[in-house]
PDB file of N, CA and C in Angstrom:
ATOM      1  N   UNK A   1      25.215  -6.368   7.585  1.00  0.00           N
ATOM      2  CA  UNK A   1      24.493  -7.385   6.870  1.00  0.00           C
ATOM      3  C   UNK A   1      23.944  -8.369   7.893  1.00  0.00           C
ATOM      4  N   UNK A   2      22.652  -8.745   7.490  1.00  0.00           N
ATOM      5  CA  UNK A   2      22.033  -9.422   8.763  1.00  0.00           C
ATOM      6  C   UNK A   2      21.358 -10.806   7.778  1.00  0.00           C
ATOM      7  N   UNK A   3      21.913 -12.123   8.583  1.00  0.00           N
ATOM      8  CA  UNK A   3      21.196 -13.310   7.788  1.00  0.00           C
ATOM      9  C   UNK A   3      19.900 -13.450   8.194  1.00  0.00           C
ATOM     10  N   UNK A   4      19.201 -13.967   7.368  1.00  0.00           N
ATOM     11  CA  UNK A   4      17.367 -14.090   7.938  1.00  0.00           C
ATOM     12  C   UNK A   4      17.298 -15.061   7.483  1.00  0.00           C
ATOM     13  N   UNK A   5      16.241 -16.214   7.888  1.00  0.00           N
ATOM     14  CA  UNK A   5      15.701 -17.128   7.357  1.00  0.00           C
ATOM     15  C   UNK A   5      14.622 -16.851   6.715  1.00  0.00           C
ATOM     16  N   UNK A   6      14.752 -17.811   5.861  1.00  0.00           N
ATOM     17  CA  UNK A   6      13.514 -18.008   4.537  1.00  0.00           C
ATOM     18  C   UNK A   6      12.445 -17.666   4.957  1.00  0.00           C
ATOM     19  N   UNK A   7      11.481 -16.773   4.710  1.00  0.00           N
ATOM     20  CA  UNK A   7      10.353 -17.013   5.359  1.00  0.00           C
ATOM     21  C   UNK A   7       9.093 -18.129   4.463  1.00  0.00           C
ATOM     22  N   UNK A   8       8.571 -19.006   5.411  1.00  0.00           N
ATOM     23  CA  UNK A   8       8.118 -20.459   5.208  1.00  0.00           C
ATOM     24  C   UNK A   8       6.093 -20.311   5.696  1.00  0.00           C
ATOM     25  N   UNK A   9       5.960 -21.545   5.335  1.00  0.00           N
ATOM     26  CA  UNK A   9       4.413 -21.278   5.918  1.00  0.00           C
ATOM     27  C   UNK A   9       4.432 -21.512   7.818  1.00  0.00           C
ATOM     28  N   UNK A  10       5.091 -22.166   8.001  1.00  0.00           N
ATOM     29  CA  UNK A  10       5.665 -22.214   9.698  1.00  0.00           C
ATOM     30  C   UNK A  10       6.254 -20.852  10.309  1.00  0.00           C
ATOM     31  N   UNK A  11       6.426 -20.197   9.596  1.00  0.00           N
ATOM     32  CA  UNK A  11       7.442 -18.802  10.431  1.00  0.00           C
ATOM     33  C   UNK A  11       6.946 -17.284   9.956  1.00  0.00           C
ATOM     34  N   UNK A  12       5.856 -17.704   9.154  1.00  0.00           N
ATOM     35  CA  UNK A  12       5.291 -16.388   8.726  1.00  0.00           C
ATOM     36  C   UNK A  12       4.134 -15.184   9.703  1.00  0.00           C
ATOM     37  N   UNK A  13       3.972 -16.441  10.794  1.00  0.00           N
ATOM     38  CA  UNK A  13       3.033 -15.279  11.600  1.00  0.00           C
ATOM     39  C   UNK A  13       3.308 -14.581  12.322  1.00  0.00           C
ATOM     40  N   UNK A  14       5.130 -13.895  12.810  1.00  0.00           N
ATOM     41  CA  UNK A  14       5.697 -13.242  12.904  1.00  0.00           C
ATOM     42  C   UNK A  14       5.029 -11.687  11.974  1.00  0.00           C
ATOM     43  N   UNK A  15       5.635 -11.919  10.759  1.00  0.00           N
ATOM     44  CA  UNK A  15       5.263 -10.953  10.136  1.00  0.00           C
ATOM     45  C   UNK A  15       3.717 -11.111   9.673  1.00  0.00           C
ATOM     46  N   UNK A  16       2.951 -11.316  10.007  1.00  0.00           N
ATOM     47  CA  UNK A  16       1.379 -11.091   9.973  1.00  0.00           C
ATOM     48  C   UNK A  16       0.961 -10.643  11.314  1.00  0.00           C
ATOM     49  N   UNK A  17       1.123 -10.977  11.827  1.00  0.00           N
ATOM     50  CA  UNK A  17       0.641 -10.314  13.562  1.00  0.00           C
ATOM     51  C   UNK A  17       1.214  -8.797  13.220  1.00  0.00           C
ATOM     52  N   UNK A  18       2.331  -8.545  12.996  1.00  0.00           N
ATOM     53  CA  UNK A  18       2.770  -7.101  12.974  1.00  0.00           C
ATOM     54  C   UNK A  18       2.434  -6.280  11.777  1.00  0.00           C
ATOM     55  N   UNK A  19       1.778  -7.131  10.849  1.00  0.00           N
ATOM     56  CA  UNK A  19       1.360  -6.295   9.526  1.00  0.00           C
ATOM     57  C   UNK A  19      -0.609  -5.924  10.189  1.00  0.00           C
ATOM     58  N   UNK A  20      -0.842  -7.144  10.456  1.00  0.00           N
ATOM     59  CA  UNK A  20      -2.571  -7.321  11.216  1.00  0.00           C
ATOM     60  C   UNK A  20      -2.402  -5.904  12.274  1.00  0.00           C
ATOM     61  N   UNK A  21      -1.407  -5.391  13.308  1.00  0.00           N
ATOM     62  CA  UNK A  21      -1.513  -4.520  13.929  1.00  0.00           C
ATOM     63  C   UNK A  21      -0.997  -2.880  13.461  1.00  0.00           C
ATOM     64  N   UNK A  22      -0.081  -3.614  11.907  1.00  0.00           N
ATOM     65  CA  UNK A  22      -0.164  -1.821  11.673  1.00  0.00           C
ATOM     66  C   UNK A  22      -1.311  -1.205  10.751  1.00  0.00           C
ATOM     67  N   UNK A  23      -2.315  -2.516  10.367  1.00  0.00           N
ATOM     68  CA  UNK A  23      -3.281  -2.094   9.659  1.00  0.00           C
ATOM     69  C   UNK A  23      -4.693  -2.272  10.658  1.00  0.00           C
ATOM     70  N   UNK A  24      -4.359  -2.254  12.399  1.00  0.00           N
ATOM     71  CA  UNK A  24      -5.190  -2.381  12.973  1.00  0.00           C
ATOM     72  C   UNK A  24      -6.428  -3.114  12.834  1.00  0.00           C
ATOM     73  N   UNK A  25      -6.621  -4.369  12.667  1.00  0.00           N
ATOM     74  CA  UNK A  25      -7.030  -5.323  11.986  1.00  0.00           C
ATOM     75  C   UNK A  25      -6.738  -6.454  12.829  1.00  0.00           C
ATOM     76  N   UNK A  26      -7.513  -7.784  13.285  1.00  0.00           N
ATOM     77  CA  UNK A  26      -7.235  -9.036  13.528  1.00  0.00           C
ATOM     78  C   UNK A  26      -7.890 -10.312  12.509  1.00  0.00           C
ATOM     79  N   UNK A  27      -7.810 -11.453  12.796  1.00  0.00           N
ATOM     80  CA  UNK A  27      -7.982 -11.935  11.851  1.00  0.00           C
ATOM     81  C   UNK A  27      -8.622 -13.264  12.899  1.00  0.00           C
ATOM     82  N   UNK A  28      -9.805 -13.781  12.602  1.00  0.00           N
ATOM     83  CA  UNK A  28     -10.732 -14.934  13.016  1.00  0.00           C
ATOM     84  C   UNK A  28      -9.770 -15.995  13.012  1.00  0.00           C
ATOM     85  N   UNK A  29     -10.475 -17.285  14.284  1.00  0.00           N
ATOM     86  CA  UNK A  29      -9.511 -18.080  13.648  1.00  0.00           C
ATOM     87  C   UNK A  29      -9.699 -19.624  12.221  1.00  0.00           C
ATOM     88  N   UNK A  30     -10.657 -18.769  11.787  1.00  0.00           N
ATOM     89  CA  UNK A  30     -11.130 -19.976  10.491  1.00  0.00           C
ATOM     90  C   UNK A  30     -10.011 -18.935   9.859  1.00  0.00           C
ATOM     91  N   UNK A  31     -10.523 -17.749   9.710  1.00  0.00           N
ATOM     92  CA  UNK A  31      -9.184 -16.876   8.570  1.00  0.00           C
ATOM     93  C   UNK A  31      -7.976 -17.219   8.394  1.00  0.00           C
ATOM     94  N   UNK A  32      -7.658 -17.008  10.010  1.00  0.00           N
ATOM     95  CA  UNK A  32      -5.749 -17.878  10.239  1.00  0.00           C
ATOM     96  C   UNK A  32      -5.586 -19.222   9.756  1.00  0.00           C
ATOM     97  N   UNK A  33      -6.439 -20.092   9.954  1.00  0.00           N
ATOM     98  CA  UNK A  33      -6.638 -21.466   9.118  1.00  0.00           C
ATOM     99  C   UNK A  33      -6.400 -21.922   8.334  1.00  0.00           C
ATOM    100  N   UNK A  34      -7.152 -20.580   7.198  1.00  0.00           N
ATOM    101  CA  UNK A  34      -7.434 -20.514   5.863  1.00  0.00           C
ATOM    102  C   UNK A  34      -5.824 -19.888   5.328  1.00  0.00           C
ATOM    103  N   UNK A  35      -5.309 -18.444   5.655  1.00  0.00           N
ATOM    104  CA  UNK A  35      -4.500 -17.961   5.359  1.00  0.00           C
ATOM    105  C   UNK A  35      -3.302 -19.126   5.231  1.00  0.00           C
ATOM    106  N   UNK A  36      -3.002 -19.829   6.544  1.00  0.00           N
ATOM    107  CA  UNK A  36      -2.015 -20.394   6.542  1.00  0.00           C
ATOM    108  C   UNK A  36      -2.184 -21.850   5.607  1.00  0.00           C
ATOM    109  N   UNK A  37      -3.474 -22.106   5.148  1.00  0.00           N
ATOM    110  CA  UNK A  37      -3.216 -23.349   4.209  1.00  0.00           C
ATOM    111  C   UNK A  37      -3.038 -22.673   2.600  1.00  0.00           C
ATOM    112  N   UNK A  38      -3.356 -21.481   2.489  1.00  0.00           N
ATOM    113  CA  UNK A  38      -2.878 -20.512   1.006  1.00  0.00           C
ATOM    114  C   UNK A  38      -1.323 -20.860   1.363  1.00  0.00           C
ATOM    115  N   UNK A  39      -0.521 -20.221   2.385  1.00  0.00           N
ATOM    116  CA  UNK A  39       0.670 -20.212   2.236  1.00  0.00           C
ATOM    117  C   UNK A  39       1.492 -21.129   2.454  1.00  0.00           C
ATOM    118  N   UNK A  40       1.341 -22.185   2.949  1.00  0.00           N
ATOM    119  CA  UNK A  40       1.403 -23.716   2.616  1.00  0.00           C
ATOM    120  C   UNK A  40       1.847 -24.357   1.605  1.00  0.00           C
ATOM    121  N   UNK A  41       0.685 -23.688   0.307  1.00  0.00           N
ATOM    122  CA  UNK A  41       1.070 -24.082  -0.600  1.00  0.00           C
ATOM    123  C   UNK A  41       1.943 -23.877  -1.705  1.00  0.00           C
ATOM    124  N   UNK A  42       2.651 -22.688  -1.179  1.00  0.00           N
ATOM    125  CA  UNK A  42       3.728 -21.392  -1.975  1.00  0.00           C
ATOM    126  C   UNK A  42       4.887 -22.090  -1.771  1.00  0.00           C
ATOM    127  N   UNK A  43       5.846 -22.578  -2.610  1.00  0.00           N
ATOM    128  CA  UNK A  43       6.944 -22.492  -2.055  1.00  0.00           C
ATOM    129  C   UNK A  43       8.179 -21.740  -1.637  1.00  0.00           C
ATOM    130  N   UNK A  44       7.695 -20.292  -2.232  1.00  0.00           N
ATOM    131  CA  UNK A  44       8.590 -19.186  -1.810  1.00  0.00           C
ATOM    132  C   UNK A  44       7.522 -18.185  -1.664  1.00  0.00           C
ATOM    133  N   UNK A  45       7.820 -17.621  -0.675  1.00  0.00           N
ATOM    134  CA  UNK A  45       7.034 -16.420  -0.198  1.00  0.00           C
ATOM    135  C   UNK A  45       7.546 -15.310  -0.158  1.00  0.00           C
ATOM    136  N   UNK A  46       6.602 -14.288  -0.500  1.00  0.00           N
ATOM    137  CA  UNK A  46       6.988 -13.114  -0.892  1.00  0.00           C
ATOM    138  C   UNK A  46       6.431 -12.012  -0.183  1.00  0.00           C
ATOM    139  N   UNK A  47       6.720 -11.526   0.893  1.00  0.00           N
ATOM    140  CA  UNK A  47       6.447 -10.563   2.085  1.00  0.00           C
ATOM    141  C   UNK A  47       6.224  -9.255   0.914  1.00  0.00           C
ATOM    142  N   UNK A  48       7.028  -8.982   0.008  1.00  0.00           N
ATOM    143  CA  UNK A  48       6.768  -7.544  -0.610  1.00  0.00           C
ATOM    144  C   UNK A  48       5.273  -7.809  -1.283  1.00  0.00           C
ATOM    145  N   UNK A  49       4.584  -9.120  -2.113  1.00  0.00           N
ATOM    146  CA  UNK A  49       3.445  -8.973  -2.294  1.00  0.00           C
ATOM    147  C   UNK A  49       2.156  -9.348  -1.429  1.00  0.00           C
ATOM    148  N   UNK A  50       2.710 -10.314  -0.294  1.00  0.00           N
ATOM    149  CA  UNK A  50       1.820 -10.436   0.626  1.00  0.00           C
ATOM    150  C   UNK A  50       1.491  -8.838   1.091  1.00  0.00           C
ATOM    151  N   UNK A  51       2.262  -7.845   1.214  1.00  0.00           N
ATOM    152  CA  UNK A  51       2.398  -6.459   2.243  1.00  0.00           C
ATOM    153  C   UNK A  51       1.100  -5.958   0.709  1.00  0.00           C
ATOM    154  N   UNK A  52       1.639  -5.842   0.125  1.00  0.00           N
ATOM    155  CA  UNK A  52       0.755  -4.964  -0.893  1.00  0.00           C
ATOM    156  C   UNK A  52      -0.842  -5.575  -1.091  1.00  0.00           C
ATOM    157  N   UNK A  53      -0.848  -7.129  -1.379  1.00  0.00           N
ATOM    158  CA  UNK A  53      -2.283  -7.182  -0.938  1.00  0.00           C
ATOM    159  C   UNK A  53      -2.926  -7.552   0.425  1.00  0.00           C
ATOM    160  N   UNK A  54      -2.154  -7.423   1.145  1.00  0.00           N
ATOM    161  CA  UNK A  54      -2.884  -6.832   2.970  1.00  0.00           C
ATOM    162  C   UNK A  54      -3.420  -5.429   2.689  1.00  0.00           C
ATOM    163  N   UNK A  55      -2.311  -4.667   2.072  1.00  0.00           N
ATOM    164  CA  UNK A  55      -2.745  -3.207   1.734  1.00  0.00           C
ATOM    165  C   UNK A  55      -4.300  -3.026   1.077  1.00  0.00           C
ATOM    166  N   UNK A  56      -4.473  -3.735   0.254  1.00  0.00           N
ATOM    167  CA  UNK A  56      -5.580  -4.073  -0.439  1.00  0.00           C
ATOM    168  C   UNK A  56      -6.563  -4.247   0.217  1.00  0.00           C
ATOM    169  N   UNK A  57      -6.407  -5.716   1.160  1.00  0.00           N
ATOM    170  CA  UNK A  57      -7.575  -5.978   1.811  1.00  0.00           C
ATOM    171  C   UNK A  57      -7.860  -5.020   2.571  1.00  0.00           C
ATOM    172  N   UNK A  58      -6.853  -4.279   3.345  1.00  0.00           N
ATOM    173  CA  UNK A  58      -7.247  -2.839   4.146  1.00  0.00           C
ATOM    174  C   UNK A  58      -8.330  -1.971   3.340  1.00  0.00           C
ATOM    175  N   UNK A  59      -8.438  -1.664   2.585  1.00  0.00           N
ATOM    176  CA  UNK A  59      -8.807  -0.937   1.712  1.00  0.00           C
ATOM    177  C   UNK A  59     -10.160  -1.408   1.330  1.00  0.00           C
ATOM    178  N   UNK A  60     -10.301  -2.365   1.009  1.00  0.00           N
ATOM    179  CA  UNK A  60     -11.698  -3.897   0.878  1.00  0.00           C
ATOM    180  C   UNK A  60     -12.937  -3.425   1.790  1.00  0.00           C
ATOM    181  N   UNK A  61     -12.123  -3.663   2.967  1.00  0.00           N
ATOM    182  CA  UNK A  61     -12.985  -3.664   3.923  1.00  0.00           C
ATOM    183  C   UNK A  61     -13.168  -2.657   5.186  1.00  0.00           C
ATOM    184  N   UNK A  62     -14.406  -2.255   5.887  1.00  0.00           N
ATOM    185  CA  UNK A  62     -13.922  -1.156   7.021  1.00  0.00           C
ATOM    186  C   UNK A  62     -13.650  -2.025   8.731  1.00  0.00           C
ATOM    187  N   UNK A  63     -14.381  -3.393   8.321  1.00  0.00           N
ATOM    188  CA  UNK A  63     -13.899  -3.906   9.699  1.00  0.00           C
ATOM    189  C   UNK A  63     -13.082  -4.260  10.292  1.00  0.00           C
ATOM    190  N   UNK A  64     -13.072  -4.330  11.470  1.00  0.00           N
ATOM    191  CA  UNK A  64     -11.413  -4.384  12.170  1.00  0.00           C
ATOM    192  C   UNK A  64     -11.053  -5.966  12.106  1.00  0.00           C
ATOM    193  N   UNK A  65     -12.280  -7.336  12.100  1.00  0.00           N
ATOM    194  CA  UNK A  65     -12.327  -8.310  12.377  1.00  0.00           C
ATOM    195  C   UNK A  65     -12.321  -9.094  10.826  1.00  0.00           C
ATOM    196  N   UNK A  66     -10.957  -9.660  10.637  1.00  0.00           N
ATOM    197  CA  UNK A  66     -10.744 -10.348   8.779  1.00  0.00           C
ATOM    198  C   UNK A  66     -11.461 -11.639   9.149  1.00  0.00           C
ATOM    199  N   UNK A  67     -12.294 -12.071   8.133  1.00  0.00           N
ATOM    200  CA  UNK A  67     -13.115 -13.526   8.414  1.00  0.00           C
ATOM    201  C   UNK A  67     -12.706 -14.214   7.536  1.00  0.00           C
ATOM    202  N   UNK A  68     -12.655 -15.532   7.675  1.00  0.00           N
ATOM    203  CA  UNK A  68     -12.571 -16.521   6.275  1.00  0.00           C
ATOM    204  C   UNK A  68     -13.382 -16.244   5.055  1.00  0.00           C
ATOM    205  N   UNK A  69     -14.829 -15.489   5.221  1.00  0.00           N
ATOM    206  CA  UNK A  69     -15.484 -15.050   3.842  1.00  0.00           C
ATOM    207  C   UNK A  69     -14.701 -14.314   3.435  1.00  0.00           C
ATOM    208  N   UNK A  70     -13.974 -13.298   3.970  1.00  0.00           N
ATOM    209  CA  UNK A  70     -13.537 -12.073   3.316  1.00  0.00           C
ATOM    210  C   UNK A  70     -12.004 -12.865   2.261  1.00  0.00           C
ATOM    211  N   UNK A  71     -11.154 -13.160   3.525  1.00  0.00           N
ATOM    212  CA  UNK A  71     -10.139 -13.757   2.778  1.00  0.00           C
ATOM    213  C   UNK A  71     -10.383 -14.665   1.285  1.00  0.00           C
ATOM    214  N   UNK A  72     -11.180 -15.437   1.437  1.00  0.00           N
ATOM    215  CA  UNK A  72     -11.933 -16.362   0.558  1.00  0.00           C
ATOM    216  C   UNK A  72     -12.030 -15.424  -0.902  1.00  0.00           C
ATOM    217  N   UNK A  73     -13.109 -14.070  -0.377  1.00  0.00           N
ATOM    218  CA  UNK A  73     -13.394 -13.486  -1.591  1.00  0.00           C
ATOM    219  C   UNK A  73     -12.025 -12.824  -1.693  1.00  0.00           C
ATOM    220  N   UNK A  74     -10.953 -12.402  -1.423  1.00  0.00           N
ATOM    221  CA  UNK A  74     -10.033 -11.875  -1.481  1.00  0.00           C
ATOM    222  C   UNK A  74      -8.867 -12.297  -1.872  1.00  0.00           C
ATOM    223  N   UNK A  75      -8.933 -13.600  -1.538  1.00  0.00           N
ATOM    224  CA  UNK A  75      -7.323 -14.593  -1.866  1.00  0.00           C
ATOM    225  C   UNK A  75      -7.521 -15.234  -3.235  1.00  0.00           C
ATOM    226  N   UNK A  76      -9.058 -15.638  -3.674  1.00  0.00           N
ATOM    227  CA  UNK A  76      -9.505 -15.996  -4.817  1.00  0.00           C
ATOM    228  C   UNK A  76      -8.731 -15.622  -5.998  1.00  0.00           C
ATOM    229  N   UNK A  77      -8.714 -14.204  -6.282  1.00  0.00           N
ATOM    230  CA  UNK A  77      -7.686 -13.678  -6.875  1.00  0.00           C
ATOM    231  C   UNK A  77      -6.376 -13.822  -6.581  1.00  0.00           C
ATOM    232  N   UNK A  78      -6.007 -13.490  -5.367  1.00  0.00           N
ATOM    233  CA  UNK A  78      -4.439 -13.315  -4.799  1.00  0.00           C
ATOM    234  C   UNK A  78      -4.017 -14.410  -5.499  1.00  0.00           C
ATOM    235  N   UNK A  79      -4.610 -15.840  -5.038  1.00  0.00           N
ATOM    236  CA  UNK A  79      -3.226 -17.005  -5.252  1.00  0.00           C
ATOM    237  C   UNK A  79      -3.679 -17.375  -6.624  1.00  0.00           C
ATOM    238  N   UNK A  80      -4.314 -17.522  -7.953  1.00  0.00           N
ATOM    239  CA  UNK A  80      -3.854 -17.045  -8.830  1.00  0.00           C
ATOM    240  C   UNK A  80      -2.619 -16.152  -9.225  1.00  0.00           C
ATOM    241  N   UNK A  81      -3.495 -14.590  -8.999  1.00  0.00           N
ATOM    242  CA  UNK A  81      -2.148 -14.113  -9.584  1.00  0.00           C
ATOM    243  C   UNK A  81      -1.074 -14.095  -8.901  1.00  0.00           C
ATOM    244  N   UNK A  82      -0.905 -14.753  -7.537  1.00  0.00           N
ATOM    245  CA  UNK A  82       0.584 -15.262  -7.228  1.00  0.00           C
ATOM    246  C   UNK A  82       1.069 -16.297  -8.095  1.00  0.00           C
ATOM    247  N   UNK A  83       0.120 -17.547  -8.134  1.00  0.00           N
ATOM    248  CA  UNK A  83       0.487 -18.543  -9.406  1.00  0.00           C
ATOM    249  C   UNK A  83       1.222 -17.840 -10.831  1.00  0.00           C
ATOM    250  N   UNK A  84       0.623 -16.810 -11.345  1.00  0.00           N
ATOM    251  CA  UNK A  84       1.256 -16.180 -12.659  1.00  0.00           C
ATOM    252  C   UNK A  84       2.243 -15.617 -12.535  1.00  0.00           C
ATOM    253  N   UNK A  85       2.549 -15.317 -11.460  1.00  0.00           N
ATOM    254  CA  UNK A  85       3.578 -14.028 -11.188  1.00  0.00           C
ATOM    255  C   UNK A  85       5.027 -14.647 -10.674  1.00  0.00           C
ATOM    256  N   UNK A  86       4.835 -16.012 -10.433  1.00  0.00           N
ATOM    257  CA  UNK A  86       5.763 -17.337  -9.280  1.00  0.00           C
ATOM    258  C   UNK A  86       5.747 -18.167 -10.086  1.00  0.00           C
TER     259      UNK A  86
END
């Protein structure tokens, strides 16, 4: 059994750098900006649905380079239905 800390809007780019490289993908830095003021505003974060809509955005798009438009048109939805779902 292994303790972990919470993951927070401060400690989450751990696991985004390594999700951004298994979906071969980087991310601008207005995107990182942007991403990290979405998760900011969460107070519990949820790596199993963040993973599934990264999966998504993979899928969205063919470029390797994530921009703040994309996220924008993409998170639009997300943090809603994180709101419904949280």
């Amino acid at each position: 059994m292994l303790e972990a800390e919470a993951i927070r809007a401060w400690n989450i780019n751990d696991w985004l750098q390594g999700k951004l490289q298994s979906m071969n993908k980087d991310m601008d830095r207005d995107a990182m900006t942007y991403f990290s003021g979405v998760v900011s505003t969460m107070q519990t974060i949820s790596l199993e649905f963040f993973d599934r809509e990264f999966d998504k955005l993979a899928l969205f798009t063919q470029e390797r380079r994530i921009t703040k438009a994309l996220l924008t048109k993409v998170f639009a939805g997300l943090l809603c239905s994180f709101l419904r779902r949280y």
